[in-house]
PDB file of N, CA and C in Angstrom:
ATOM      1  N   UNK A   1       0.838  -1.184   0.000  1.00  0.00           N
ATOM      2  CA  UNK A   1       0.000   0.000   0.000  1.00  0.00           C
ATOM      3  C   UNK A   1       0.881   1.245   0.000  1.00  0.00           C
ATOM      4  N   UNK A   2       0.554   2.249  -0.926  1.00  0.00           N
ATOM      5  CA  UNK A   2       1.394   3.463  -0.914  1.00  0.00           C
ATOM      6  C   UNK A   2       0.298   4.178   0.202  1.00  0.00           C
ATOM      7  N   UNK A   3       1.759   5.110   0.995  1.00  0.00           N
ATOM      8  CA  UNK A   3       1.356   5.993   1.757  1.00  0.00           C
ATOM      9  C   UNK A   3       1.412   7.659   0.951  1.00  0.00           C
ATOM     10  N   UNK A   4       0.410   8.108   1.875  1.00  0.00           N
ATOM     11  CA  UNK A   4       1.179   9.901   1.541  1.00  0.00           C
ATOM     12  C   UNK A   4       2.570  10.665   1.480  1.00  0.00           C
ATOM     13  N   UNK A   5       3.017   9.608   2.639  1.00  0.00           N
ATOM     14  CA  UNK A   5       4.914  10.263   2.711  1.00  0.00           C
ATOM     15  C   UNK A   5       5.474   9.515   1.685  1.00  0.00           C
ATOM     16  N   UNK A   6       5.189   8.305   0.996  1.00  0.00           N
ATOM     17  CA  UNK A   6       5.612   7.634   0.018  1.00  0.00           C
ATOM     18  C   UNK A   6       5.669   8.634  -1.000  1.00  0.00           C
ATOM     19  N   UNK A   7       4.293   9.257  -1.233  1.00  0.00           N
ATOM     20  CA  UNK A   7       4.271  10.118  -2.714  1.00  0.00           C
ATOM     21  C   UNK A   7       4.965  11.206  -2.588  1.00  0.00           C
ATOM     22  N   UNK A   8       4.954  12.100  -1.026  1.00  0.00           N
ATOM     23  CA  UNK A   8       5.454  13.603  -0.906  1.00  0.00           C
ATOM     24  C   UNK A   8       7.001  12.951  -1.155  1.00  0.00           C
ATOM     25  N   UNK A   9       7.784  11.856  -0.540  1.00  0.00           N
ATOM     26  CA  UNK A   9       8.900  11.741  -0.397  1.00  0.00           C
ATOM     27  C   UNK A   9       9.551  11.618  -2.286  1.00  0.00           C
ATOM     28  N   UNK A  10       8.265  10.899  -3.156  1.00  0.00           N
ATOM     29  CA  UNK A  10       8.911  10.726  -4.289  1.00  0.00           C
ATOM     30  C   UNK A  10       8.785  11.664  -5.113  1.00  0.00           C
ATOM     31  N   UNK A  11       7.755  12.652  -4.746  1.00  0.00           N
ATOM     32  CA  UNK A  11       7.855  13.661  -5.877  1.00  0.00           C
ATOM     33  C   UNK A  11       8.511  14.960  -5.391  1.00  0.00           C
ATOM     34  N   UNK A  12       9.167  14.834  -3.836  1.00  0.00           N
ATOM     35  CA  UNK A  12       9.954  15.701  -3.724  1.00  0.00           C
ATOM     36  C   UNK A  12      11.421  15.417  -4.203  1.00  0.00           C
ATOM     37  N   UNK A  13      11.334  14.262  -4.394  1.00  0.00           N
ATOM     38  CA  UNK A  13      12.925  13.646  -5.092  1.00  0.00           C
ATOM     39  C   UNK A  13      12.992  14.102  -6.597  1.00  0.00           C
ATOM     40  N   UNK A  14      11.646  13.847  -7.187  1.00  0.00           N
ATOM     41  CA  UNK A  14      12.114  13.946  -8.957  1.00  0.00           C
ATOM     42  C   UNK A  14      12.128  15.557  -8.535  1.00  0.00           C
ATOM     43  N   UNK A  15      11.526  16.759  -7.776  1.00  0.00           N
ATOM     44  CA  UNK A  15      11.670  17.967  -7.695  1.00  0.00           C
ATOM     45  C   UNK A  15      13.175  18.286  -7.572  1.00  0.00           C
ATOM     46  N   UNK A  16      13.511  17.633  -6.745  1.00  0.00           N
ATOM     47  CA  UNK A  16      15.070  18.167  -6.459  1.00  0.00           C
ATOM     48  C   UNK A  16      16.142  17.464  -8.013  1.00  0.00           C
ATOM     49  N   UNK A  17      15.602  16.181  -8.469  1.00  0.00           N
ATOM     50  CA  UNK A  17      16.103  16.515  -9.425  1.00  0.00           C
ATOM     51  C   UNK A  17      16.246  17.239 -10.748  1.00  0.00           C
ATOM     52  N   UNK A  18      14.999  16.909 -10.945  1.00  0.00           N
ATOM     53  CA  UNK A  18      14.520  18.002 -12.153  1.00  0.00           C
ATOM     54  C   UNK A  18      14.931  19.195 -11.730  1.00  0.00           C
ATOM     55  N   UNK A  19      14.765  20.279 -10.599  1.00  0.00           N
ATOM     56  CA  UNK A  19      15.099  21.452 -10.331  1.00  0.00           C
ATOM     57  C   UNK A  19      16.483  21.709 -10.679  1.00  0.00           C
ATOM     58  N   UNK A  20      17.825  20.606 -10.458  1.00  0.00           N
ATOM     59  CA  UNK A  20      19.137  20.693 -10.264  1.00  0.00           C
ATOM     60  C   UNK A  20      19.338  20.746 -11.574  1.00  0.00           C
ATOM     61  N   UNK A  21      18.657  19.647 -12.515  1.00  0.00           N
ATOM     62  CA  UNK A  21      18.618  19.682 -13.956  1.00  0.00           C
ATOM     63  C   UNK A  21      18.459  20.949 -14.618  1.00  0.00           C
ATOM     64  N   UNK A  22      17.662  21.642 -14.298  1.00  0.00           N
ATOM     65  CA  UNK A  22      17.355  23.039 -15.025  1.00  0.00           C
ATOM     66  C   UNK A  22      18.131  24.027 -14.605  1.00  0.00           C
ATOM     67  N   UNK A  23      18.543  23.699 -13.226  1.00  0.00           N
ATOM     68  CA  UNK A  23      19.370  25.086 -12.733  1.00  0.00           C
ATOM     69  C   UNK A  23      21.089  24.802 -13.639  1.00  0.00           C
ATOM     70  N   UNK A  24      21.147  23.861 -13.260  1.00  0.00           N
ATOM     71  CA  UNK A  24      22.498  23.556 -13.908  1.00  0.00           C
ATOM     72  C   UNK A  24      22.683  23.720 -15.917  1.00  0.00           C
ATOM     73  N   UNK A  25      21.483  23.690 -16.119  1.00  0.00           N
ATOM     74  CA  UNK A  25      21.689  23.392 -17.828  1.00  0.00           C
ATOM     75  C   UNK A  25      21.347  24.969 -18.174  1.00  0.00           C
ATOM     76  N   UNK A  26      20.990  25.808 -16.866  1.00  0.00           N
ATOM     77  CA  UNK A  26      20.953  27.522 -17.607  1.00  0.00           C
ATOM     78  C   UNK A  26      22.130  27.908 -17.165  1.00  0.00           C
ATOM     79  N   UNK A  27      23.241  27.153 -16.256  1.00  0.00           N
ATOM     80  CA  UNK A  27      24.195  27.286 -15.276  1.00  0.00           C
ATOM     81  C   UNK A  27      24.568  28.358 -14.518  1.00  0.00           C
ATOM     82  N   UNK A  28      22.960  28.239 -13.702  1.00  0.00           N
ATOM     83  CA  UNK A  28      22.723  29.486 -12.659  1.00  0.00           C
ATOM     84  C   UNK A  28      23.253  28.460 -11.201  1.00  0.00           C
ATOM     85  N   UNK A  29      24.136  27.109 -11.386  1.00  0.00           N
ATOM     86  CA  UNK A  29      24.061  26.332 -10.465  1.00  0.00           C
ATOM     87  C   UNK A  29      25.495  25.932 -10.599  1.00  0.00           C
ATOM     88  N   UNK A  30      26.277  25.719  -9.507  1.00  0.00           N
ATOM     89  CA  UNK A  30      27.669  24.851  -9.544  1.00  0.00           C
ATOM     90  C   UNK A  30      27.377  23.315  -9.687  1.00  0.00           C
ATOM     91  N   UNK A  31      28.110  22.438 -10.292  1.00  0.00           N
ATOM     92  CA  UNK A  31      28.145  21.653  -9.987  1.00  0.00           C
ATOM     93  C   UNK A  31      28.188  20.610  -9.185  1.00  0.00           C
ATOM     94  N   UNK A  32      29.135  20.719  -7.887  1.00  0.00           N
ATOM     95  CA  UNK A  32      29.172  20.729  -7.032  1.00  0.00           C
ATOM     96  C   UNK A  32      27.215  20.748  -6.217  1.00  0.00           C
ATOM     97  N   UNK A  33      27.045  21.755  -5.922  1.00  0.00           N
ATOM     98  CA  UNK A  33      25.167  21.581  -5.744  1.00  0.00           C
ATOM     99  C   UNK A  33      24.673  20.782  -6.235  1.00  0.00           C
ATOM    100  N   UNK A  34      24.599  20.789  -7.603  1.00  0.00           N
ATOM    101  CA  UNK A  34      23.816  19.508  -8.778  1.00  0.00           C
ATOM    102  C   UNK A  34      24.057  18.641  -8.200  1.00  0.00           C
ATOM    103  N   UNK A  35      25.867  18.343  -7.434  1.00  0.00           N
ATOM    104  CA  UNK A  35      25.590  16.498  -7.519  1.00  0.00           C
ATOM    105  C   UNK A  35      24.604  16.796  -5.701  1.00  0.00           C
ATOM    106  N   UNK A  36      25.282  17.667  -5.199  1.00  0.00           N
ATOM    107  CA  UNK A  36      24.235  17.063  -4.096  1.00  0.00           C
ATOM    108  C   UNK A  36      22.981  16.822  -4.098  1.00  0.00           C
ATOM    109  N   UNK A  37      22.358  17.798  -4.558  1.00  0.00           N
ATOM    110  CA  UNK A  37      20.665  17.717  -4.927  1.00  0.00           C
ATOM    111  C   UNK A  37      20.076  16.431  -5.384  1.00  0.00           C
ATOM    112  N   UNK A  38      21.124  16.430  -6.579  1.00  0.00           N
ATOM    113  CA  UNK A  38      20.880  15.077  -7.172  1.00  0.00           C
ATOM    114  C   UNK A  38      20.836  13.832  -6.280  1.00  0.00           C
ATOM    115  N   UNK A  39      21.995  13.692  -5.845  1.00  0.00           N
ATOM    116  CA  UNK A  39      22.274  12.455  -4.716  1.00  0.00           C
ATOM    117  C   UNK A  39      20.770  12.500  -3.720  1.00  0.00           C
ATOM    118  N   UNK A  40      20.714  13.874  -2.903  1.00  0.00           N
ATOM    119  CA  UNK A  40      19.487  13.794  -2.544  1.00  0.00           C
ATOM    120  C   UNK A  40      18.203  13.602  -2.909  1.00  0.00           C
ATOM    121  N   UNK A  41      18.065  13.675  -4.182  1.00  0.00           N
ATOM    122  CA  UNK A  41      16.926  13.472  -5.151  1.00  0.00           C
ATOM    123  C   UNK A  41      16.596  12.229  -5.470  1.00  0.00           C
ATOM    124  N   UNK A  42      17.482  11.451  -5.960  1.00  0.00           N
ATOM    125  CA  UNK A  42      18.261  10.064  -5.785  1.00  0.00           C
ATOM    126  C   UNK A  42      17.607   9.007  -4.844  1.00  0.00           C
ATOM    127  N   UNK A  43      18.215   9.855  -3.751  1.00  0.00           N
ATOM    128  CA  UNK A  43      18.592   8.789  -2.706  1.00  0.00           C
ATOM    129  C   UNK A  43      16.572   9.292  -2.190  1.00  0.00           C
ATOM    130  N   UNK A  44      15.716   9.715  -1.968  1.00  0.00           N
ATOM    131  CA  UNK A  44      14.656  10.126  -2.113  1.00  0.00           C
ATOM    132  C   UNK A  44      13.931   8.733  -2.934  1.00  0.00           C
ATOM    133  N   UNK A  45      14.003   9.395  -3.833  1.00  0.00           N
ATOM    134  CA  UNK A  45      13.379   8.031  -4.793  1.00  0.00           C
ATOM    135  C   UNK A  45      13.704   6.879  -4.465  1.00  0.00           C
ATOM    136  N   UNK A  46      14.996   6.419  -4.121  1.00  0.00           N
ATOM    137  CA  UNK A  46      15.037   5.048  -4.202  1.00  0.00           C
ATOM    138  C   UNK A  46      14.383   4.594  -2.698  1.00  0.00           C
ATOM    139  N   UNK A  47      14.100   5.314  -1.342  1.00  0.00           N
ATOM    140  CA  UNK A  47      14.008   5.137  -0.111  1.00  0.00           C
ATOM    141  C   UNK A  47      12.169   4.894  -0.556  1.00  0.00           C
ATOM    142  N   UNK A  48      11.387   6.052  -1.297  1.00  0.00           N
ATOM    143  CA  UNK A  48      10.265   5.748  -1.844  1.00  0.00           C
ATOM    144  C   UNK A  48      10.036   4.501  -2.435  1.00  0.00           C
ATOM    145  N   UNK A  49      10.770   4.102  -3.000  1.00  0.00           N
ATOM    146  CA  UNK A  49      10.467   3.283  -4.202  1.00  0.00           C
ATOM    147  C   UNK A  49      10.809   1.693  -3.818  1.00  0.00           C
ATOM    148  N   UNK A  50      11.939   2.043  -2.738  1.00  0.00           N
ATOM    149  CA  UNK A  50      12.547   0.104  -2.386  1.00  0.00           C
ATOM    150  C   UNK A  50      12.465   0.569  -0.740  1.00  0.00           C
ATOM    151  N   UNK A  51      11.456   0.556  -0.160  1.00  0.00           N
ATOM    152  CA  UNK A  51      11.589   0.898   1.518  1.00  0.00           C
ATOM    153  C   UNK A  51      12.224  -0.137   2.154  1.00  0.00           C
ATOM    154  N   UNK A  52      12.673  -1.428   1.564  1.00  0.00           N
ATOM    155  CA  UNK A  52      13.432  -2.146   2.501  1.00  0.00           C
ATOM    156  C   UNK A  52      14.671  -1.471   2.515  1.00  0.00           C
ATOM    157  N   UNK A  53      15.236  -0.551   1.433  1.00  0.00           N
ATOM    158  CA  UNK A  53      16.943  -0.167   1.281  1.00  0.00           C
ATOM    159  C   UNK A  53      16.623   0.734   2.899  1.00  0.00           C
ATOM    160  N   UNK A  54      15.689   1.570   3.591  1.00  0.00           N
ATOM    161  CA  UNK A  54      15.511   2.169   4.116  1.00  0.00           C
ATOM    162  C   UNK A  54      15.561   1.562   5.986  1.00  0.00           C
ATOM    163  N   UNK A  55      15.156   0.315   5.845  1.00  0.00           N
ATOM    164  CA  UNK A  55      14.676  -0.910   7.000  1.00  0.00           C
ATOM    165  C   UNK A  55      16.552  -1.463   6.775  1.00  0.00           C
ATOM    166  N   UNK A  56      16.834  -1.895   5.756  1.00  0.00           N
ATOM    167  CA  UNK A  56      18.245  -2.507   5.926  1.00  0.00           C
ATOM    168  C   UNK A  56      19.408  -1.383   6.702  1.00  0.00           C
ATOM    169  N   UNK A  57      18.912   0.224   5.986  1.00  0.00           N
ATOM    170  CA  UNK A  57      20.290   1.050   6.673  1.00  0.00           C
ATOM    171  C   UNK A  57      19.728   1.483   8.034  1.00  0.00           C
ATOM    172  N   UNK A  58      18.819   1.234   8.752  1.00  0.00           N
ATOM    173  CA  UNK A  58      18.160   1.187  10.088  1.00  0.00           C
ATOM    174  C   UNK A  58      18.974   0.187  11.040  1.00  0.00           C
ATOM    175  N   UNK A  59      18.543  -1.165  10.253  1.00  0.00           N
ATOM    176  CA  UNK A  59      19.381  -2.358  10.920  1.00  0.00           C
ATOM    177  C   UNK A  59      20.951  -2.091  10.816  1.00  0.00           C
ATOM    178  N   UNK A  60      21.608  -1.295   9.891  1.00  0.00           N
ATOM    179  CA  UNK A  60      23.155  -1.560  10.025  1.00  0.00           C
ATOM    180  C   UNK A  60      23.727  -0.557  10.858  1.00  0.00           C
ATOM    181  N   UNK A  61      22.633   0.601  11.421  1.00  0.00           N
ATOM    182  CA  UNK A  61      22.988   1.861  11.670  1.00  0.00           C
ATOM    183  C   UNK A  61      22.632   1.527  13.600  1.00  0.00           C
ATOM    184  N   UNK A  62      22.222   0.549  13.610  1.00  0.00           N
ATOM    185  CA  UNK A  62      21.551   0.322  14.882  1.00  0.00           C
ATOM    186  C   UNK A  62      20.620   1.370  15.552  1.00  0.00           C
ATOM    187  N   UNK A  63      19.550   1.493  14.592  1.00  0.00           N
ATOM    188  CA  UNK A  63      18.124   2.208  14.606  1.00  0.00           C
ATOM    189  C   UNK A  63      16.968   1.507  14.858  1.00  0.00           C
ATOM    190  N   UNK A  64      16.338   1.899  15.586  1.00  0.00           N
ATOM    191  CA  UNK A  64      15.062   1.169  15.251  1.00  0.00           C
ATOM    192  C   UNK A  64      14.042   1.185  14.048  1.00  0.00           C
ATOM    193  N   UNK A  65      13.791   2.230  14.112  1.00  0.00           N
ATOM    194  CA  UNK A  65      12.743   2.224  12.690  1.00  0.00           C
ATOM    195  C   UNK A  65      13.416   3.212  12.059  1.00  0.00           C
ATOM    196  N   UNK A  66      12.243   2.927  10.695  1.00  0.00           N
ATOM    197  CA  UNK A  66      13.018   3.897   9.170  1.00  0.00           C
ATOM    198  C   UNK A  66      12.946   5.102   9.078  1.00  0.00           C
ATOM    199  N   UNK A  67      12.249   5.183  10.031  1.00  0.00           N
ATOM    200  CA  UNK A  67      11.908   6.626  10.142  1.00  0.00           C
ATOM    201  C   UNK A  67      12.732   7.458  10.721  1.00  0.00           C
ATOM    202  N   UNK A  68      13.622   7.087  11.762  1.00  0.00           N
ATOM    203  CA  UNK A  68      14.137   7.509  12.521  1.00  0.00           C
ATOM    204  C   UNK A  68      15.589   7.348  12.207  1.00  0.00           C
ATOM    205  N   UNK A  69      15.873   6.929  11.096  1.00  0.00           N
ATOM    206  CA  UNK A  69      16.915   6.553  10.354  1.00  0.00           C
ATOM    207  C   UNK A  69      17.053   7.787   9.164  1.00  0.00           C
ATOM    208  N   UNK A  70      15.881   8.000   8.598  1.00  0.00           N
ATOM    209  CA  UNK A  70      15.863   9.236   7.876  1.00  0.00           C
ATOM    210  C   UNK A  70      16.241  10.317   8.470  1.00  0.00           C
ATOM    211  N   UNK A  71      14.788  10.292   9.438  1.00  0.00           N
ATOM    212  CA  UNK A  71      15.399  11.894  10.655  1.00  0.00           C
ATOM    213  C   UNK A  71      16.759  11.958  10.953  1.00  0.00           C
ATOM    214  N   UNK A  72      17.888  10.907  11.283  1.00  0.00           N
ATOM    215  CA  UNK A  72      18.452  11.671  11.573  1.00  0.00           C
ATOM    216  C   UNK A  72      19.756  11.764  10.439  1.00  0.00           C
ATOM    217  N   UNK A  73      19.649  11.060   9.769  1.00  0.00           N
ATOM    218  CA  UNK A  73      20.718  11.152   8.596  1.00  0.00           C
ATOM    219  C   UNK A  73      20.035  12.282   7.775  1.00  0.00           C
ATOM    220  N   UNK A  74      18.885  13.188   7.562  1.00  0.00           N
ATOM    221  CA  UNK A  74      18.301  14.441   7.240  1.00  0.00           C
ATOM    222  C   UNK A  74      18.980  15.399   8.247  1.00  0.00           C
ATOM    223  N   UNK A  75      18.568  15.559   9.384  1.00  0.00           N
ATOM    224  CA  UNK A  75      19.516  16.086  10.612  1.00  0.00           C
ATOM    225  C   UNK A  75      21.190  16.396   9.991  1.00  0.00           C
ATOM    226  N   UNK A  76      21.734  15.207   9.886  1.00  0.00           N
ATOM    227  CA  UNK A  76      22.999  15.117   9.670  1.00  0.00           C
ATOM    228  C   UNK A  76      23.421  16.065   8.188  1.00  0.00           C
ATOM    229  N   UNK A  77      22.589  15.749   7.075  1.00  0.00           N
ATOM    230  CA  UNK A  77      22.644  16.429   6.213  1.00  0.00           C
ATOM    231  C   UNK A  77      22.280  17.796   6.046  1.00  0.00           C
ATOM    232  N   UNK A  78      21.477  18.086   6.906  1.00  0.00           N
ATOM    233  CA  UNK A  78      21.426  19.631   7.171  1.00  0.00           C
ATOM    234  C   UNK A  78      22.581  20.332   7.618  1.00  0.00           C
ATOM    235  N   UNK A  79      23.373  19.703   8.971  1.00  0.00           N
ATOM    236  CA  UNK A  79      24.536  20.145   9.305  1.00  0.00           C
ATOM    237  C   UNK A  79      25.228  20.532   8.401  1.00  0.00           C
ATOM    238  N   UNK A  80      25.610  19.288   7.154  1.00  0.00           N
ATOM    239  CA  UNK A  80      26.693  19.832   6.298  1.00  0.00           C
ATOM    240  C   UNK A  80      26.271  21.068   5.296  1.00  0.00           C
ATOM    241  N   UNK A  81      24.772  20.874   4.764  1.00  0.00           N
ATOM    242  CA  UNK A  81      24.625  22.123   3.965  1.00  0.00           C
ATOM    243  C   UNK A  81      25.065  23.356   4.745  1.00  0.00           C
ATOM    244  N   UNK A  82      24.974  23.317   6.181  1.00  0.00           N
ATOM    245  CA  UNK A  82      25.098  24.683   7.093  1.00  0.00           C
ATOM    246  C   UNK A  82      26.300  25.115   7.210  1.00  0.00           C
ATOM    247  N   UNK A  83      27.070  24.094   7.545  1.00  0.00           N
ATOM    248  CA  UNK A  83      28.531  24.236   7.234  1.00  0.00           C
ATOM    249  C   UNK A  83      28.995  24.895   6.119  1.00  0.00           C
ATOM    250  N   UNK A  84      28.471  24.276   4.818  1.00  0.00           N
ATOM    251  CA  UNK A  84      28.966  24.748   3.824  1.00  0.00           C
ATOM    252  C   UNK A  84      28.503  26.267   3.364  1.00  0.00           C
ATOM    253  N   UNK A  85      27.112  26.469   3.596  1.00  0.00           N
ATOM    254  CA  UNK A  85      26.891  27.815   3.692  1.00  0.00           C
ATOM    255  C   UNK A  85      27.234  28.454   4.182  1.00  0.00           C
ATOM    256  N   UNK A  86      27.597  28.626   5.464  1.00  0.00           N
ATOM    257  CA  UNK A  86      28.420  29.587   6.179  1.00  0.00           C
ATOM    258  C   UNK A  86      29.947  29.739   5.780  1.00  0.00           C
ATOM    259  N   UNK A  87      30.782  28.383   5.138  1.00  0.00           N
ATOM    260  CA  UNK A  87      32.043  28.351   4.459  1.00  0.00           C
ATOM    261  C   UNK A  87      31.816  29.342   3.669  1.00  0.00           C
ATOM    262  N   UNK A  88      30.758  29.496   2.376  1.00  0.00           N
ATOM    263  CA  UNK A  88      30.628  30.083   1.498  1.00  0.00           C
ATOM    264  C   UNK A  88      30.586  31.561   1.562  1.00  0.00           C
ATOM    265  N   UNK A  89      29.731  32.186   2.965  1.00  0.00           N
ATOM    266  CA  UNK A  89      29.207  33.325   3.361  1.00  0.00           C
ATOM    267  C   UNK A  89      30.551  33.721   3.979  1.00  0.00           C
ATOM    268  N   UNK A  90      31.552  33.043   4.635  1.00  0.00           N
ATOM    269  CA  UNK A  90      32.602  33.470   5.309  1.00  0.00           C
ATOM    270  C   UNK A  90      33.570  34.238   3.488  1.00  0.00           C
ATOM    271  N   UNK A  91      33.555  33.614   2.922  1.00  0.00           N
ATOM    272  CA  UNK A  91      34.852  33.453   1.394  1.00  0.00           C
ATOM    273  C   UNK A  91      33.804  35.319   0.692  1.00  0.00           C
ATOM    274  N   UNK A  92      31.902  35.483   0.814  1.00  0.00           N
ATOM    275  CA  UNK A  92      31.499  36.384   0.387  1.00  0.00           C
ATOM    276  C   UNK A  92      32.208  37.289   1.103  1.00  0.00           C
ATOM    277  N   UNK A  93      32.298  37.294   2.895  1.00  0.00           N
ATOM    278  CA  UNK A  93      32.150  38.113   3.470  1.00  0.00           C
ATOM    279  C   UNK A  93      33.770  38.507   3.116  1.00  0.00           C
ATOM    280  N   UNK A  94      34.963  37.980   2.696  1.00  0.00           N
ATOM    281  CA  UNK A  94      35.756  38.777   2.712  1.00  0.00           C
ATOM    282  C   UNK A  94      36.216  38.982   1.299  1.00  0.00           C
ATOM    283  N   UNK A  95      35.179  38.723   0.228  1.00  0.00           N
ATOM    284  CA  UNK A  95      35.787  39.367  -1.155  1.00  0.00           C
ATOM    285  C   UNK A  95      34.880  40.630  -0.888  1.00  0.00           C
ATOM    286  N   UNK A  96      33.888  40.722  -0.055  1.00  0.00           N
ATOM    287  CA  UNK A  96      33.134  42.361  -0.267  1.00  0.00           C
ATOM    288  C   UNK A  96      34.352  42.787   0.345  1.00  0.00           C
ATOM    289  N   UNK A  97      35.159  42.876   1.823  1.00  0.00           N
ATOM    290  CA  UNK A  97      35.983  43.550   1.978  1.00  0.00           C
ATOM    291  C   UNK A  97      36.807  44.416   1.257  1.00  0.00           C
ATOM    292  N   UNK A  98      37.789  43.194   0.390  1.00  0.00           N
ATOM    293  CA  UNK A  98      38.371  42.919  -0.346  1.00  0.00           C
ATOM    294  C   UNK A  98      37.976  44.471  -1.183  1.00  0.00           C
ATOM    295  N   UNK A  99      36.612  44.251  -1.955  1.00  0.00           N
ATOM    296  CA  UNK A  99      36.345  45.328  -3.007  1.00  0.00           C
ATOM    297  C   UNK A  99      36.339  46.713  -2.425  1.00  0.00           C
ATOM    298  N   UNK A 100      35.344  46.409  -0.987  1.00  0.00           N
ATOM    299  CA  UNK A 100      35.243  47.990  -0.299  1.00  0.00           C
ATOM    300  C   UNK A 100      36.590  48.543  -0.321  1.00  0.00           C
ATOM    301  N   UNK A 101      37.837  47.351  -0.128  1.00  0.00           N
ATOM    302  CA  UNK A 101      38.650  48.389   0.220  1.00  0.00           C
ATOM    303  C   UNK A 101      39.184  48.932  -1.319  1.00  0.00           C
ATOM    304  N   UNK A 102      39.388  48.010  -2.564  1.00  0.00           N
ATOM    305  CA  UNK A 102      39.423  48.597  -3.512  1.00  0.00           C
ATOM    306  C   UNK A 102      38.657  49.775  -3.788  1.00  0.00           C
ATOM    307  N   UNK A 103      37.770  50.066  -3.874  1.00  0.00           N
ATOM    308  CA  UNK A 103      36.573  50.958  -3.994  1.00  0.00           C
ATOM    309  C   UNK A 103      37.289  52.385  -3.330  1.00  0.00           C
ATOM    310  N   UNK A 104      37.180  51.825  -1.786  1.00  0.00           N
ATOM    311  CA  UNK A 104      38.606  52.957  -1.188  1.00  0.00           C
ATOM    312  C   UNK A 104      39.241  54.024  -1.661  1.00  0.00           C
ATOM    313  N   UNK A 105      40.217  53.164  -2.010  1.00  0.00           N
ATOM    314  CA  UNK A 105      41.654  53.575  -2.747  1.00  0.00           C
ATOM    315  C   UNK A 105      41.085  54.365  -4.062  1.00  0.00           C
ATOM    316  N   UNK A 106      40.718  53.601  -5.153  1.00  0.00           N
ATOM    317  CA  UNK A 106      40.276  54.222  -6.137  1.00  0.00           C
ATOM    318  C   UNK A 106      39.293  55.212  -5.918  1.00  0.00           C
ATOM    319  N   UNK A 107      38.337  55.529  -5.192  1.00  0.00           N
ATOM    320  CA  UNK A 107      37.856  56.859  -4.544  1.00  0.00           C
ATOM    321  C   UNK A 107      38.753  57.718  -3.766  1.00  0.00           C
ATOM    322  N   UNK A 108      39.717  57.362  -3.292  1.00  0.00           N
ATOM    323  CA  UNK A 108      40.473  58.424  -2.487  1.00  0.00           C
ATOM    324  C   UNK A 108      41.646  59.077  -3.980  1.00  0.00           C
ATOM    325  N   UNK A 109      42.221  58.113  -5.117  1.00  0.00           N
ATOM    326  CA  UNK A 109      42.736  58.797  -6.087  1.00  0.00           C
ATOM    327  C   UNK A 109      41.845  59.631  -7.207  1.00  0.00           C
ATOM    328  N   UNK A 110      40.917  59.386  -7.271  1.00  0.00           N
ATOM    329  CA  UNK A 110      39.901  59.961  -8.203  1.00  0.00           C
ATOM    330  C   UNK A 110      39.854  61.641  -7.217  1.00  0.00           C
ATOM    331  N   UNK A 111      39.370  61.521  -5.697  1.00  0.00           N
ATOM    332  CA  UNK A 111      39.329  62.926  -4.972  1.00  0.00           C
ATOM    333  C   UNK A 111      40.729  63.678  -5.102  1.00  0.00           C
ATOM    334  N   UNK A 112      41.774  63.233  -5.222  1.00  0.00           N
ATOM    335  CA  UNK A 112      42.989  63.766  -4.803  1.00  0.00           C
ATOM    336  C   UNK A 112      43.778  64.264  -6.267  1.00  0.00           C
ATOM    337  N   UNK A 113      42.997  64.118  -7.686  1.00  0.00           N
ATOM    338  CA  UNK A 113      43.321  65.094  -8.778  1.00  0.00           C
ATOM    339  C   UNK A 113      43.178  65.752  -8.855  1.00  0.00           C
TER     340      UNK A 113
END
């Protein structure tokens, strides 16, 4: 019997892929993203589609149920997107520097002709 989280879980998978697909083929997207999305998109579908792959990484993970096997390897995967966003926001935060201070300089020689 299909459930409701069966369908939200599978058509949020072809979303994340299809989405990665389009972002990447106007290449408003790194690669890098694509494969994650993808992997997550992926790995989505197949947890929908074969729920024992979901019951087997429960049992190897020493979980009880599948559910709780998702939650927290979702959990876990949030961490790293956070990580990496903030990596990313740290590398923004010092090329704006970077420019302000260019910006600077070239405003202080432009005043001083």
């Amino acid at each position: 019997m299909v459930s409701i989280i069966n369908v939200a879980g599978f058509l949020l998978g072809l979303y994340f892929l299809l989405r990665s697909y389009l972002l990447i083929k106007k290449k408003r997207e790194e690669v890098a993203d694509f494969l994650v999305w993808s992997i997550i998109g992926a790995s989505l579908l197949l947890l929908t589609l074969v729920p024992q792959v979901g019951d087997t990484l429960a049992e190897y993970l020493d979980i009880r149920t599948r559910a709780s096997t998702i939650f927290a390897l979702a959990i876990f995967l949030l961490y790293l997107i956070i990580f990496r966003m903030n990596m990313l926001n740290r590398s923004l935060d010092r090329q704006i520097s970077v420019l302000n201070e260019e910006i600077a300089v070239l405003k202080h020689e432009l005043e001083n002709r």
